[in-house]
C-alpha atoms as a PDB file:
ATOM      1  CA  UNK A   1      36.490-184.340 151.199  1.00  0.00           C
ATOM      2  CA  UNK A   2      39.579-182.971 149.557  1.00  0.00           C
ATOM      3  CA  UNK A   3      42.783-184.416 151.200  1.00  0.00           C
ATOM      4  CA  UNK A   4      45.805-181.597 150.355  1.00  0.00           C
ATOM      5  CA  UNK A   5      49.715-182.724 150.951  1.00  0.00           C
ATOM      6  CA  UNK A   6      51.288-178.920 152.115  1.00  0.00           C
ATOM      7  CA  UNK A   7      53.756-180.302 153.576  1.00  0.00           C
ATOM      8  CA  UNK A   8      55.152-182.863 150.420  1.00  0.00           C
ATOM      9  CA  UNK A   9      54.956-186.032 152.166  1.00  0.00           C
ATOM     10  CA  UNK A  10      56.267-188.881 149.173  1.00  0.00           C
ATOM     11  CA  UNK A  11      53.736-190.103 147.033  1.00  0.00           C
ATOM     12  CA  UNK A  12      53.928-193.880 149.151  1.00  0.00           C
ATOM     13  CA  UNK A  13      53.393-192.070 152.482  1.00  0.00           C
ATOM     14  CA  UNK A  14      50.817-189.970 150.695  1.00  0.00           C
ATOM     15  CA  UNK A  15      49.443-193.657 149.423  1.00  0.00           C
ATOM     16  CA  UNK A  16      49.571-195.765 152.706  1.00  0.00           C
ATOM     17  CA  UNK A  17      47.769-192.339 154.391  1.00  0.00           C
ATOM     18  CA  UNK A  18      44.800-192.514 152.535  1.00  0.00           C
ATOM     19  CA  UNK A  19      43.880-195.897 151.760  1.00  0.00           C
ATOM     20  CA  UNK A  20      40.768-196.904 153.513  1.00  0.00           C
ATOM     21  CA  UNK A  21      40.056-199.930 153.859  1.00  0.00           C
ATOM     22  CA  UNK A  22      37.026-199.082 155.878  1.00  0.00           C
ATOM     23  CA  UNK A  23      33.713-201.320 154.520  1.00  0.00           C
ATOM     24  CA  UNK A  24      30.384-199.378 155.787  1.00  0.00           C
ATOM     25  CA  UNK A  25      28.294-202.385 154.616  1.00  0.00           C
ATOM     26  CA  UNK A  26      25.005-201.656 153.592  1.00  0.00           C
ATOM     27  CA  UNK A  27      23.274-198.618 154.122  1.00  0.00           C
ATOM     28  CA  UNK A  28      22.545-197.083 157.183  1.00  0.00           C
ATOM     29  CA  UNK A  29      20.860-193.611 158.179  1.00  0.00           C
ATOM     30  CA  UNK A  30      23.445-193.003 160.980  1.00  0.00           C
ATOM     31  CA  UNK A  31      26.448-195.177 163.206  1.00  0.00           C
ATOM     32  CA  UNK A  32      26.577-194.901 166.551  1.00  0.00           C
ATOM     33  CA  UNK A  33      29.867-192.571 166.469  1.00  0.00           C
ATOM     34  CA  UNK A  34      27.711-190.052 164.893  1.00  0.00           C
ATOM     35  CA  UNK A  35      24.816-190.760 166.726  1.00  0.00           C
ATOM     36  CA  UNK A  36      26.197-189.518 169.806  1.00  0.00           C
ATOM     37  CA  UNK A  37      27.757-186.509 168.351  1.00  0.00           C
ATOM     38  CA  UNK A  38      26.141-183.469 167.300  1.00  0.00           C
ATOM     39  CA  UNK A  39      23.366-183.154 164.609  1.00  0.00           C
ATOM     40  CA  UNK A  40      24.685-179.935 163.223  1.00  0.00           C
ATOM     41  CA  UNK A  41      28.004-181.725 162.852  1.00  0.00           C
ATOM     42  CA  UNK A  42      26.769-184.371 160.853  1.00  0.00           C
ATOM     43  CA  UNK A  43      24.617-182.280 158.582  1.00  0.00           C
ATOM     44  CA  UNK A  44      26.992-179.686 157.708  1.00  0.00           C
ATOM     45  CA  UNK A  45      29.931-182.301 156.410  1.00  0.00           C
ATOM     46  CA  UNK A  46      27.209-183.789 154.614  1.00  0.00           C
ATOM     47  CA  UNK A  47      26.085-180.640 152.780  1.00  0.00           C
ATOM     48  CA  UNK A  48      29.956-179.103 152.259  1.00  0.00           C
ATOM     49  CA  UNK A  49      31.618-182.766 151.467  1.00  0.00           C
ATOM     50  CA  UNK A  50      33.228-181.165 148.076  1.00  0.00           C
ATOM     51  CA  UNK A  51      34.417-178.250 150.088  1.00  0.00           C
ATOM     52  CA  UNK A  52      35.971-179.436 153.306  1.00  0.00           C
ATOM     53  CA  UNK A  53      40.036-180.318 153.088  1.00  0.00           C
ATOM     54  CA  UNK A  54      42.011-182.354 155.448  1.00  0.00           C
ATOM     55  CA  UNK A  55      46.084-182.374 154.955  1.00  0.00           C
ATOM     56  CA  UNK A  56      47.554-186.074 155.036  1.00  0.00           C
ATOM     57  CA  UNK A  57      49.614-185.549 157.916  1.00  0.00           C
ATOM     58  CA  UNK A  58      46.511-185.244 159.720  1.00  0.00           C
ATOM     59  CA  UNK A  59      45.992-188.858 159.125  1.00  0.00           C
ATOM     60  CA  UNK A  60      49.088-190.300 160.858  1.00  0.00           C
ATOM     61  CA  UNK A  61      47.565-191.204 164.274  1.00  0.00           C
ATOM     62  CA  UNK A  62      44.224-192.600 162.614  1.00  0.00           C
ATOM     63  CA  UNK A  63      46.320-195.040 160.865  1.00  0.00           C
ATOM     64  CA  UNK A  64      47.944-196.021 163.631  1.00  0.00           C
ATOM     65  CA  UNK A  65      44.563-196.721 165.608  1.00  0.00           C
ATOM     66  CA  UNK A  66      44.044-198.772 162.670  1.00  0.00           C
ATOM     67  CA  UNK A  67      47.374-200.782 162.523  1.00  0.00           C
ATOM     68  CA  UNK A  68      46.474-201.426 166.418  1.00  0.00           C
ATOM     69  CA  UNK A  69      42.841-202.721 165.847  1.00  0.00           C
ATOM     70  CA  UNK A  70      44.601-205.090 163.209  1.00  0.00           C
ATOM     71  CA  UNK A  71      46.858-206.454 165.215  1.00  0.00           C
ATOM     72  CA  UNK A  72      44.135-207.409 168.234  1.00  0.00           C
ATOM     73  CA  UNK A  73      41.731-208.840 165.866  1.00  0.00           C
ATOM     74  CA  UNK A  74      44.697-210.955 164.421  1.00  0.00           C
ATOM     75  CA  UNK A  75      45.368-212.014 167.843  1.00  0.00           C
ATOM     76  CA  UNK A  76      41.561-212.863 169.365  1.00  0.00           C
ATOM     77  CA  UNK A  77      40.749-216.568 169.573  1.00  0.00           C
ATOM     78  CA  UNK A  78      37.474-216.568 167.266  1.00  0.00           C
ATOM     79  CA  UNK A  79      35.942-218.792 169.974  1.00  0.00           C
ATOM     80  CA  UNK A  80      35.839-216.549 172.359  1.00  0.00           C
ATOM     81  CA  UNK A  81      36.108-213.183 170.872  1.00  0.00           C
ATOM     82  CA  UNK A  82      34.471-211.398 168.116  1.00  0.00           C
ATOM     83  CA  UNK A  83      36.114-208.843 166.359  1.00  0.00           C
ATOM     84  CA  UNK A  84      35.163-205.691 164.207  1.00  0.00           C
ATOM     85  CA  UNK A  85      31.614-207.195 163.473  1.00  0.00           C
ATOM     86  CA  UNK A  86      29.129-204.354 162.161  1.00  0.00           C
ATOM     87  CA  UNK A  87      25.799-204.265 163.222  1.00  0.00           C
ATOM     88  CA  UNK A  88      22.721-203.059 162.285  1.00  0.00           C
ATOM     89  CA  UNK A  89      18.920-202.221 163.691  1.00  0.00           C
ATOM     90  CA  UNK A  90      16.100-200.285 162.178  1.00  0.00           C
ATOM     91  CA  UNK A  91      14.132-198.043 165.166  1.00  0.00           C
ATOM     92  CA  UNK A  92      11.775-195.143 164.405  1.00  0.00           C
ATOM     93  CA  UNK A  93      12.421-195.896 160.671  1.00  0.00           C
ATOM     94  CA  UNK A  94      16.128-195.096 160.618  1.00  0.00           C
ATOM     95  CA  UNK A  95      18.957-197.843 160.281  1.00  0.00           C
ATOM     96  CA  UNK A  96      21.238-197.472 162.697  1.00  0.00           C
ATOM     97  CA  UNK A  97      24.524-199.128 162.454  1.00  0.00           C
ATOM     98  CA  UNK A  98      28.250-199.554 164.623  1.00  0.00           C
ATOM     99  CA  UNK A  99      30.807-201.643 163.958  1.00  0.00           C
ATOM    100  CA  UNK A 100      32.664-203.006 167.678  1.00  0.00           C
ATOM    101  CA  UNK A 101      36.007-203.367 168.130  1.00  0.00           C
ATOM    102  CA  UNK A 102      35.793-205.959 170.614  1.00  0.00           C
ATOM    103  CA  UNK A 103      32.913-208.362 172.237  1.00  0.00           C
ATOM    104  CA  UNK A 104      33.901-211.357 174.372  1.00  0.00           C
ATOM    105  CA  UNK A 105      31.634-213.893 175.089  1.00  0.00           C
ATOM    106  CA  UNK A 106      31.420-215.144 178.381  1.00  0.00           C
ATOM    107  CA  UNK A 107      28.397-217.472 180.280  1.00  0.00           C
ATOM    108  CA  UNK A 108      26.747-214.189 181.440  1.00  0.00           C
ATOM    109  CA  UNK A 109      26.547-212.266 178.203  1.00  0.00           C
ATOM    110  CA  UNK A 110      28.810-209.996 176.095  1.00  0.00           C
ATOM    111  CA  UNK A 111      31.474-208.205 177.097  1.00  0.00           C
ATOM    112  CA  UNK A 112      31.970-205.240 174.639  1.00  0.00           C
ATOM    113  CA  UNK A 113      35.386-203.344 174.585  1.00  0.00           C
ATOM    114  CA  UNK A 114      36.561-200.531 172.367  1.00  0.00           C
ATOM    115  CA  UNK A 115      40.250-199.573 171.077  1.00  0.00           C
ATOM    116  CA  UNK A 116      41.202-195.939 172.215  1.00  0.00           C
ATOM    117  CA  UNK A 117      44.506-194.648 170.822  1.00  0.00           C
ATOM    118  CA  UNK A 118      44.793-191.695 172.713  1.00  0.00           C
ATOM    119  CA  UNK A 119      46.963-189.399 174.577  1.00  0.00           C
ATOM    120  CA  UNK A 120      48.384-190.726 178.048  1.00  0.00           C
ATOM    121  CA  UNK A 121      45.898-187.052 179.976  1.00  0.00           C
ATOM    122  CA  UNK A 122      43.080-189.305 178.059  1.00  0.00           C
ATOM    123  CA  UNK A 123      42.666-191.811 180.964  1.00  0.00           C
ATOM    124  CA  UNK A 124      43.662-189.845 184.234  1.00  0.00           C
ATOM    125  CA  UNK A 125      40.529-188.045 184.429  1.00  0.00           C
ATOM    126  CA  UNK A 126      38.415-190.932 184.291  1.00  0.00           C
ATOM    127  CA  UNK A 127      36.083-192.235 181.077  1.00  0.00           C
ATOM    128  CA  UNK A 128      35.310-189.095 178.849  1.00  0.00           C
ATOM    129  CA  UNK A 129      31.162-188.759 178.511  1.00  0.00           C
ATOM    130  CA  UNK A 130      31.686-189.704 174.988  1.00  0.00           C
ATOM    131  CA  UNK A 131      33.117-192.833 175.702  1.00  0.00           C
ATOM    132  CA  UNK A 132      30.210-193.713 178.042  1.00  0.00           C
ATOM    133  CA  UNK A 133      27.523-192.491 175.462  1.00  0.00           C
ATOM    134  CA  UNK A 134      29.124-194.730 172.666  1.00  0.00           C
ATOM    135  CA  UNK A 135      29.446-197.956 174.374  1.00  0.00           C
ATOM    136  CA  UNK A 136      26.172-197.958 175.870  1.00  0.00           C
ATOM    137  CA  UNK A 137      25.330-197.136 172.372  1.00  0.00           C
ATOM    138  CA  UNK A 138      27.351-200.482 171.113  1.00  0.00           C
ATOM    139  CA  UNK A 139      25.019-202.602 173.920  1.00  0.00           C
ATOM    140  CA  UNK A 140      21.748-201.102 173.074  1.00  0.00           C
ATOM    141  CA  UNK A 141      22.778-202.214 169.255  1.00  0.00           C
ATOM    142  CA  UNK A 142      24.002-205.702 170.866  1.00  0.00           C
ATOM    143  CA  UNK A 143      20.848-206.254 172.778  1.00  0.00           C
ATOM    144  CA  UNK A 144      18.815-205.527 169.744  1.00  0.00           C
ATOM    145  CA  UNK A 145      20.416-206.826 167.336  1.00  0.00           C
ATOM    146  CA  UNK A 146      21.597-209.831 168.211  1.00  0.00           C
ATOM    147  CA  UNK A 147      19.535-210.680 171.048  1.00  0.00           C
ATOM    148  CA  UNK A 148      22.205-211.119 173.622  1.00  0.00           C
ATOM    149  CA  UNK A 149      22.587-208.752 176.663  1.00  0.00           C
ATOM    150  CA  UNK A 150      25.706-206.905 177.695  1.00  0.00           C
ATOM    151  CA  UNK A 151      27.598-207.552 181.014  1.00  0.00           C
ATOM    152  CA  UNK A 152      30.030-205.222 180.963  1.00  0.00           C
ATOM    153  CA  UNK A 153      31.794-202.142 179.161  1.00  0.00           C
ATOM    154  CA  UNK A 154      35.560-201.448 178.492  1.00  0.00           C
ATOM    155  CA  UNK A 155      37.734-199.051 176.871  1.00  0.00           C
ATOM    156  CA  UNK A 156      41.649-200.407 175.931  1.00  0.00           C
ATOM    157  CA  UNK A 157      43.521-197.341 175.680  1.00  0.00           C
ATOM    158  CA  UNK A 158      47.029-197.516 173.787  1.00  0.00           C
ATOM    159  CA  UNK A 159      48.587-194.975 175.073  1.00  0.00           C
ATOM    160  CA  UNK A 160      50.919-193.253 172.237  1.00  0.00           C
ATOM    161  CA  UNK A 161      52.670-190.522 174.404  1.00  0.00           C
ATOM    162  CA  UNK A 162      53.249-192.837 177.475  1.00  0.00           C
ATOM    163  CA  UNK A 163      56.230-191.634 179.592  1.00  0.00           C
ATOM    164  CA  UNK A 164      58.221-194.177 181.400  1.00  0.00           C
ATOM    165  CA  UNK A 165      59.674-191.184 183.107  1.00  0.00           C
ATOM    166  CA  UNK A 166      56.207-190.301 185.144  1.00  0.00           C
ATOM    167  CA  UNK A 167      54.451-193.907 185.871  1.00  0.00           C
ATOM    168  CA  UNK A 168      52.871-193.611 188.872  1.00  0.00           C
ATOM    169  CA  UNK A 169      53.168-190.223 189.552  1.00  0.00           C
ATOM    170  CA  UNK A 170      50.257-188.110 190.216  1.00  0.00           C
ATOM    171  CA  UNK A 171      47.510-190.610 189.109  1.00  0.00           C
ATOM    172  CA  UNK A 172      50.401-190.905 185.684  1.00  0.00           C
ATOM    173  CA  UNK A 173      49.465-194.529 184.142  1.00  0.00           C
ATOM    174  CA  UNK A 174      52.446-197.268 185.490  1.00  0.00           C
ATOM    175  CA  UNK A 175      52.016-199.063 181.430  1.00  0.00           C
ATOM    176  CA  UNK A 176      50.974-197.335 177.941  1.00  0.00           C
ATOM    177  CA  UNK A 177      47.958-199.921 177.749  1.00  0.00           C
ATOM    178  CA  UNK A 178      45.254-199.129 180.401  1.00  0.00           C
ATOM    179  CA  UNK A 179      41.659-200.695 180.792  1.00  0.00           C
ATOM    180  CA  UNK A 180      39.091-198.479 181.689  1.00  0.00           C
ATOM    181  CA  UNK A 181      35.489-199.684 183.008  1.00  0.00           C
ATOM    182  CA  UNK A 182      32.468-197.631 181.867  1.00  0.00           C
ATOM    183  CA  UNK A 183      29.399-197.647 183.711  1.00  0.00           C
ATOM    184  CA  UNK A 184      26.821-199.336 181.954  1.00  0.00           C
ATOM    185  CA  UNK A 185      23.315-198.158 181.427  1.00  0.00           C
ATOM    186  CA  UNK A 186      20.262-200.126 182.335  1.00  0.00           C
ATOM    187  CA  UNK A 187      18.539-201.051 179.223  1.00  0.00           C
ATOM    188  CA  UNK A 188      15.340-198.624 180.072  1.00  0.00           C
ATOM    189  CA  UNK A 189      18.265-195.752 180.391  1.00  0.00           C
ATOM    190  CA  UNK A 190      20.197-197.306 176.757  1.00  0.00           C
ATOM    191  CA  UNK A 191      16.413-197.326 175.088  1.00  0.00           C
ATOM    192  CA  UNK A 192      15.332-193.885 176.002  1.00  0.00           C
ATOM    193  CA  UNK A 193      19.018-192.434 175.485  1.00  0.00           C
ATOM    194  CA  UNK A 194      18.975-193.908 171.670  1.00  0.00           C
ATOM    195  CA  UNK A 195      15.234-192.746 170.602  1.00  0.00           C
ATOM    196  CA  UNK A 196      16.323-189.172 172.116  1.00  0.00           C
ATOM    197  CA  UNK A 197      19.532-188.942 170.371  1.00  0.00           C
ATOM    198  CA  UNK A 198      17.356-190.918 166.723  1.00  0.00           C
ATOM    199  CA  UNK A 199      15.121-187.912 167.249  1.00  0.00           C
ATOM    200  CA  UNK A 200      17.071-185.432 167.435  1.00  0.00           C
ATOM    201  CA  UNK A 201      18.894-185.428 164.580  1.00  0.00           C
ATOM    202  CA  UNK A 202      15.892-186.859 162.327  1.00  0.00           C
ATOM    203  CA  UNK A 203      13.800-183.329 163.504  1.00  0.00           C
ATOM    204  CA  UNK A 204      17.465-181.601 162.253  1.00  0.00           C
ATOM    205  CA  UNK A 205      17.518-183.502 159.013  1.00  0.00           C
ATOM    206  CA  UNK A 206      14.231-182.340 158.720  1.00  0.00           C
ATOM    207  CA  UNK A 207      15.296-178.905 159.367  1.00  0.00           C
ATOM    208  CA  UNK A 208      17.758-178.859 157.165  1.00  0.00           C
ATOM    209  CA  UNK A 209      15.607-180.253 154.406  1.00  0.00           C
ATOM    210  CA  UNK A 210      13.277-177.613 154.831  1.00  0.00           C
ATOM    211  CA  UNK A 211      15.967-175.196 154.144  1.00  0.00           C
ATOM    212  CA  UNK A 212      14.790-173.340 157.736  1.00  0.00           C
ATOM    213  CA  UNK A 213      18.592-172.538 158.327  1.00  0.00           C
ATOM    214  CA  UNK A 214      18.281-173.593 161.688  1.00  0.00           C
ATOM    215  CA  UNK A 215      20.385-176.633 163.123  1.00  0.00           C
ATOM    216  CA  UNK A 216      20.238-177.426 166.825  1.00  0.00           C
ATOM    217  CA  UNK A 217      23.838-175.677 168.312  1.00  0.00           C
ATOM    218  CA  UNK A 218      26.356-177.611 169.666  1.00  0.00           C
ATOM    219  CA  UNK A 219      26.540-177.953 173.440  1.00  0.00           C
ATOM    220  CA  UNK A 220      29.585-176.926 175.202  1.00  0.00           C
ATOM    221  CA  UNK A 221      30.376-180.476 176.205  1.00  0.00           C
ATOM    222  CA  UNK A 222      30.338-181.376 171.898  1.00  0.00           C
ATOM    223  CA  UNK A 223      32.495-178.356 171.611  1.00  0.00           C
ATOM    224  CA  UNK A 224      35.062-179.032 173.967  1.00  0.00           C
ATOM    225  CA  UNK A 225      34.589-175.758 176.217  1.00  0.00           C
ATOM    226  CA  UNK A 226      37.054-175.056 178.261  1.00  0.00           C
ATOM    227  CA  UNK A 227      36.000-172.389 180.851  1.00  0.00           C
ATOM    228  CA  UNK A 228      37.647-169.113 181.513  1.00  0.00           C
ATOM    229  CA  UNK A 229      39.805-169.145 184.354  1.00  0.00           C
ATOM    230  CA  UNK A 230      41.984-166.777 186.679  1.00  0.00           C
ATOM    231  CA  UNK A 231      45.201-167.745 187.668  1.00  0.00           C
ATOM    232  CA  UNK A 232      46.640-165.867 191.242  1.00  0.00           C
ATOM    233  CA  UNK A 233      50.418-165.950 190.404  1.00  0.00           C
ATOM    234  CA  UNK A 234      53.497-163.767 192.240  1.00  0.00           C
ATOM    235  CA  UNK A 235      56.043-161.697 190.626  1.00  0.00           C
ATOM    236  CA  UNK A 236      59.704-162.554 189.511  1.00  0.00           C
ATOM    237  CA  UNK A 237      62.518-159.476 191.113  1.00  0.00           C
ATOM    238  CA  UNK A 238      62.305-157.893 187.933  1.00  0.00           C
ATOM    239  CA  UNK A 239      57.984-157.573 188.019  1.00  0.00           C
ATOM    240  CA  UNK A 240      57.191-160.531 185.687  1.00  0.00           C
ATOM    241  CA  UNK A 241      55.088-162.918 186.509  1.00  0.00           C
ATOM    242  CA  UNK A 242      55.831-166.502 186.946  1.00  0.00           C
ATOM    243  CA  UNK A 243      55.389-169.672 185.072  1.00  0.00           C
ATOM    244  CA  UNK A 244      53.518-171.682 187.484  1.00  0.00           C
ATOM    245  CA  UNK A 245      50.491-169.802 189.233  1.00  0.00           C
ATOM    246  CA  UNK A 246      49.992-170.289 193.075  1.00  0.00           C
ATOM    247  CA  UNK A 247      45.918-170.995 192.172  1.00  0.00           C
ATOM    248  CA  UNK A 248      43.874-171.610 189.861  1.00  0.00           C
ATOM    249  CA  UNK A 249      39.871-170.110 189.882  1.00  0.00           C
ATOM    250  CA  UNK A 250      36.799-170.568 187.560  1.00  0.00           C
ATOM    251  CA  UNK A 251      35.570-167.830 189.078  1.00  0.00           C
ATOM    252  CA  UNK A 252      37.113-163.827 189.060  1.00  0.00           C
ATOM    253  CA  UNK A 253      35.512-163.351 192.584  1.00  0.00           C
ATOM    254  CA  UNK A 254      37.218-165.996 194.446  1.00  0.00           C
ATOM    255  CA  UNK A 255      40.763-165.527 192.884  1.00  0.00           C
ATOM    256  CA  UNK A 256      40.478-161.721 193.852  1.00  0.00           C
ATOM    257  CA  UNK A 257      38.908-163.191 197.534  1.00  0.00           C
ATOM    258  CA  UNK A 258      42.836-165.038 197.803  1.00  0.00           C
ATOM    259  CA  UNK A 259      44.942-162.060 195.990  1.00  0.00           C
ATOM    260  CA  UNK A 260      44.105-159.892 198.797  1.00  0.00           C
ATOM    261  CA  UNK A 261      45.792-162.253 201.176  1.00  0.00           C
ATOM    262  CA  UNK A 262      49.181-161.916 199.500  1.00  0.00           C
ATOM    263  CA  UNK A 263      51.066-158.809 198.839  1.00  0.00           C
ATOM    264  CA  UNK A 264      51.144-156.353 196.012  1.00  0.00           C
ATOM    265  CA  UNK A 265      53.903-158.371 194.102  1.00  0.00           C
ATOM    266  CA  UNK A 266      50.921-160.950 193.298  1.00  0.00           C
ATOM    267  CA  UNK A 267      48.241-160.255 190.597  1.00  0.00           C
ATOM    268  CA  UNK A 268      45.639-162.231 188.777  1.00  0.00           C
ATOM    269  CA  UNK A 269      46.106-163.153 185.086  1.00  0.00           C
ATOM    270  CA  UNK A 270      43.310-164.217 182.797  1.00  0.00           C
ATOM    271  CA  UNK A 271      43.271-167.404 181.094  1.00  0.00           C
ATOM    272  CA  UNK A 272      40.720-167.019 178.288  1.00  0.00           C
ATOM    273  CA  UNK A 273      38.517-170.277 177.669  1.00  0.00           C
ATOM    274  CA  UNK A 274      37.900-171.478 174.111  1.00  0.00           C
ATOM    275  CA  UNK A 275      35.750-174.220 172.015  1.00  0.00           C
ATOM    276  CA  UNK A 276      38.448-175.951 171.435  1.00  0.00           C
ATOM    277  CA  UNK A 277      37.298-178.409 169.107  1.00  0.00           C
ATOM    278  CA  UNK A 278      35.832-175.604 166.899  1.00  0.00           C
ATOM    279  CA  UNK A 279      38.350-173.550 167.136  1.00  0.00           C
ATOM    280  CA  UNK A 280      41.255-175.686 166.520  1.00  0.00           C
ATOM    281  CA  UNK A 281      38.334-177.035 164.217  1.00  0.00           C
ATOM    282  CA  UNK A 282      38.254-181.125 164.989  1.00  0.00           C
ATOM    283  CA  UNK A 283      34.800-181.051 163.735  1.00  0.00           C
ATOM    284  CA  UNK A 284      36.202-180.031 160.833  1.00  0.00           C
ATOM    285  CA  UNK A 285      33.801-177.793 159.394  1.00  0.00           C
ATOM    286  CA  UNK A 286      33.757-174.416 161.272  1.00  0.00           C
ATOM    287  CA  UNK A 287      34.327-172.815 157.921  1.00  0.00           C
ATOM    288  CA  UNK A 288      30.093-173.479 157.295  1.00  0.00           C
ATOM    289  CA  UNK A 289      29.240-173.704 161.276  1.00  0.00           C
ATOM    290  CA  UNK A 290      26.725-170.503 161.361  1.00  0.00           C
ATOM    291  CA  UNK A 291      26.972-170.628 165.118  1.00  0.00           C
ATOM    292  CA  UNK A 292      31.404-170.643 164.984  1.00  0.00           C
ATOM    293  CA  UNK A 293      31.556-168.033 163.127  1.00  0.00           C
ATOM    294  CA  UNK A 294      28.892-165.318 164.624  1.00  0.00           C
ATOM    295  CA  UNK A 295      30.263-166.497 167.779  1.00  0.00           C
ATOM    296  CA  UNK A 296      33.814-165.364 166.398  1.00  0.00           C
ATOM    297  CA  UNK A 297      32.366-161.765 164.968  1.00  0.00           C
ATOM    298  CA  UNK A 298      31.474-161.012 168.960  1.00  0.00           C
ATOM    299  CA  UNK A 299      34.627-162.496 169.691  1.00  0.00           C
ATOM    300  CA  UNK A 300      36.433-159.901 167.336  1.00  0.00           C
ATOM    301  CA  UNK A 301      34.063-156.745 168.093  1.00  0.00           C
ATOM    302  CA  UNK A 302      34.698-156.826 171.343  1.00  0.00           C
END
């Protein structure tokens, strides 16, 4: 990875940006994190390391996740929380690893959190699938590993755009710390979940090995798709139309099904959808993504 500075941030900002502190431990085939993310993901910034680039400022809010996880684990009682321990556990020949932010350990079992730094829009929806997917991931590991079941999963969002302005309205969080529950898997559901997800990206590593040039696609739901929609809105005096639409559709047949019970000053704009995490590229490596970039040449013949 080469880390660029366009926008000449001083050399100590530059400094406290990249210094990782991070400690993998020993060697492990995959972590949970990327695990539960896409295989073609994971193989592609492993085969263009040298050539992918990330600017510094792109760092800022990791390192504040970071400063936050610090602080907890400064502040957990040892005896009755563990903090940032890695684990590891060999199944179907590959090592799998995760390191947990947070287990407490209570007469029942473990309860296993995880630090979120996030935007405030993270939590109102409800625990993101990724979220569920990982922490089930951590107890599987926990079970295994150490032999101890899991009671119960958390999130602890820090909320770093938290408006005082809007607690409380429309389902706004009241504090910039929230805890959100995640459902947590039976172990049958955790065990058949793991070897899936082991499998699947051991047949693309094989793949890729062969030099078949063919990696499984992303899913929508690893790309972030957001759907196409059609928004009804009316018309300013002067035939513009307004800001704030009067509905909302996924589908073109049911916004037209509501125009035609409003006048002729209303019309229907189009609100393309997007990938947005490859096309604002989070994954960071659409550059090599085969499937981004035929996906775009449609996009751009059409």
């Amino acid at each position: 990875m080469k880390l660029t500075n366009k926008f000449s941030l001083p050399d100590f900002v530059v400094s406290a940006l990249t210094r990782d502190d991070y400690d993998a431990g020993y060697s492990s085939s995959r972590s949970i994190t990327q695990l539960i993310d896409a295989p073609q993901v994971q193989i592609l910034k492993k085969e263009f390391a040298d050539e992918m680039k990330q600017d510094v400022s792109d760092l800022v809010w990791s390192k504040f996740g970071t400063g936050m996880h610090k602080v907890f684990e400064l502040a957990a009682d040892p005896d009755k929380y563990i903090s940032e321990e890695r684990l590891f556990f060999k199944h179907l020949d590959w090592n799998i690893s995760g390191q947990i932010d947070h287990q407490e350990k209570t007469s029942d079992g473990i309860r296993c959190g995880d630090f979120k730094f996030i935007s405030a829009w993270g939590v109102i929806f409800g625990p993101k699938i990724e979220w569920v997917n990982q922490l089930n991931g951590y107890a599987w590991l926990i079970r295994h590993a150490k032999k101890i079941d899991v009671v119960k999963l958390e999130v602890i969002a820090i909320l770093r755009d938290w408006d005082r302005r809007k607690a409380g309205n429309n389902n706004y969080p009241d504090i910039p710390i929230q805890i959100v529950d995640i459902p947590l898997w039976d172990p049958e559901q955790q065990d058949q979940y793991m070897a899936d997800r082991i499998r699947l990206h051991q047949n693309a590593e094989l793949d890729s090995l062969k030099g078949t040039g063919t990696l499984p696609p992303c899913s929508d739901e690893e790309r972030w798709m957001k759907p196409t929609t059609y928004a009804v809105k009316a018309r300013t005096a002067d035939g513009k139309p307004k800001k704030r639409a009067l509905r909302v559709f996924e589908s073109i047949l049911e916004a037209e099904e509501f125009l035609h019970t409003k006048d002729h000053t209303h019309l229907i704009e189009t609100r393309p959808g997007e990938n947005t995490r490859c096309v604002q590229n989070w994954c960071m490596v659409n550059k090599f993504c085969r499937q981004f970039q035929e996906e775009e040449v449609t996009k751009n013949e059409l």
